[in-house]
Protein backbone atom coordinates (compact mmCIF):
# COMPACT_ATOMS: atom_id res chain seq x y z
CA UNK A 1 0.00 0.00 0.00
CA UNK A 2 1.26 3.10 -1.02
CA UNK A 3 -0.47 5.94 1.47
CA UNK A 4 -0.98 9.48 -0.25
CA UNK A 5 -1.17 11.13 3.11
CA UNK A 6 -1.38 10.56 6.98
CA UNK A 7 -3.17 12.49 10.10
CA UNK A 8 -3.35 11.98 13.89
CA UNK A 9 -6.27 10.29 15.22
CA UNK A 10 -7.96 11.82 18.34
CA UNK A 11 -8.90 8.86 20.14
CA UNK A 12 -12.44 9.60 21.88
CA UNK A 13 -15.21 6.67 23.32
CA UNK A 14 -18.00 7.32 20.79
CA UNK A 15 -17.25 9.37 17.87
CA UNK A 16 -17.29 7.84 14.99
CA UNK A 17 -13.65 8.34 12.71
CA UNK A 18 -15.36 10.52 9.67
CA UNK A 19 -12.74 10.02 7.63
CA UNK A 20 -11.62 6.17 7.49
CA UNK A 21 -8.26 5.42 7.25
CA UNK A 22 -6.69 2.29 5.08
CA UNK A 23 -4.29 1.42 7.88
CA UNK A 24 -2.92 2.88 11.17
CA UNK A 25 0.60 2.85 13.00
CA UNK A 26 0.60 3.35 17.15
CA UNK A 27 3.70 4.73 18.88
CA UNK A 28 2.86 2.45 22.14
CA UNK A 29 2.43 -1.45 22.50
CA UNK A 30 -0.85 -2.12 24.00
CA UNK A 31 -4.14 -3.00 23.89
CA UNK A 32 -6.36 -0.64 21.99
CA UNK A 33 -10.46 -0.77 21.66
CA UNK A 34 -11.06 -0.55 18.18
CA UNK A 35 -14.71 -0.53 16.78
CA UNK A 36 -13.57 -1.75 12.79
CA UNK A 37 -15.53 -0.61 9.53
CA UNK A 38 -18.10 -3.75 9.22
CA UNK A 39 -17.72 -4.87 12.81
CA UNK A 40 -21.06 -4.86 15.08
CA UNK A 41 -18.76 -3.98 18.51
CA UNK A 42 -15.66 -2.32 19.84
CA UNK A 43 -13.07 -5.53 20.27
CA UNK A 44 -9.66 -5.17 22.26
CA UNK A 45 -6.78 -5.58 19.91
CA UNK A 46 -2.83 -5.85 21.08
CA UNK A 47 -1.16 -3.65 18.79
CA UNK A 48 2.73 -3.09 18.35
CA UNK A 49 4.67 0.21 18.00
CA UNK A 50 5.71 1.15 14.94
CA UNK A 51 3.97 -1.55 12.63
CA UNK A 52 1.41 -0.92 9.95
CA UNK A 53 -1.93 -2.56 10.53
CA UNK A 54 -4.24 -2.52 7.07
CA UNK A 55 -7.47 -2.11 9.61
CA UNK A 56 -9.69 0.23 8.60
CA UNK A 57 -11.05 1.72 12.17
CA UNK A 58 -14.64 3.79 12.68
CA UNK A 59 -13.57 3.90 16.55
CA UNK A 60 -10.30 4.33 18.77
CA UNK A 61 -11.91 4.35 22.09
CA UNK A 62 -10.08 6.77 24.30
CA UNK A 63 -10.36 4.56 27.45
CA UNK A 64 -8.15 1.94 28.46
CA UNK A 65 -5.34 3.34 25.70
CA UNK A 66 -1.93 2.89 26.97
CA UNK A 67 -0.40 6.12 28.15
CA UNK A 68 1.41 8.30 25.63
CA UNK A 69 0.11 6.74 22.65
CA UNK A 70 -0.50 8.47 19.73
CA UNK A 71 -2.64 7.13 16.68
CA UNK A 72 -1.79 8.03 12.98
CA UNK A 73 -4.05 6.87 10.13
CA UNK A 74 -2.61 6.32 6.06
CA UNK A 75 -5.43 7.17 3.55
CA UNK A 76 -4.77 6.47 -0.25
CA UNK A 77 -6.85 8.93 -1.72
C-alpha cells in the first residue's frame, strides 16, 4: 500500500472516525479498543509500536489506551 497522506487520530469513546483510514501505526504497544468498519462492537486488539496494521477503524476508544500513545491513520486517496 502506497499511502498518499497521513493524520493523527484523536482517540475519543463514541465518535465515529469521519474520515476512514486504510491502515494505522501506534507509537505504544498495548491493547487498543477498536470498533472496525463492518464490525457490530468495539473488540480489544494488542497492537505493536511502529507496525502498519491494514485495519480500517470507525472507533479508537479513548479509554483503556496505553499512556502516551498516539494514533496516525494512512489514507490512499
Amino acid at each position: 500500500m502506497y499511502a498518499s497522506k497521513s493524520a493523527t487520530i484523536t482517540p475519543h469513546d463514541t465518535n465515529v472516525i469521519n474520515d476512514v483510514p486504510q491502515a494505522i501505526i501506534v507509537s505504544v504497544d498495548g491493547s487498543y479498543n477498536i470498533k472496525l468498519l463492518n464490525d457490530a462492537a468495539v473488540k480489544a486488539h494488542y497492537l505493536v509500536a511502529g507496525l502498519m496494521y491494514p485495519i480500517r477503524p470507525i472507533i479508537i476508544q479513548n479509554t483503556g489506551l496505553p499512556s502516551g500513545a498516539v494514533v496516525v491513520g494512512y489514507y490512499t486517496k
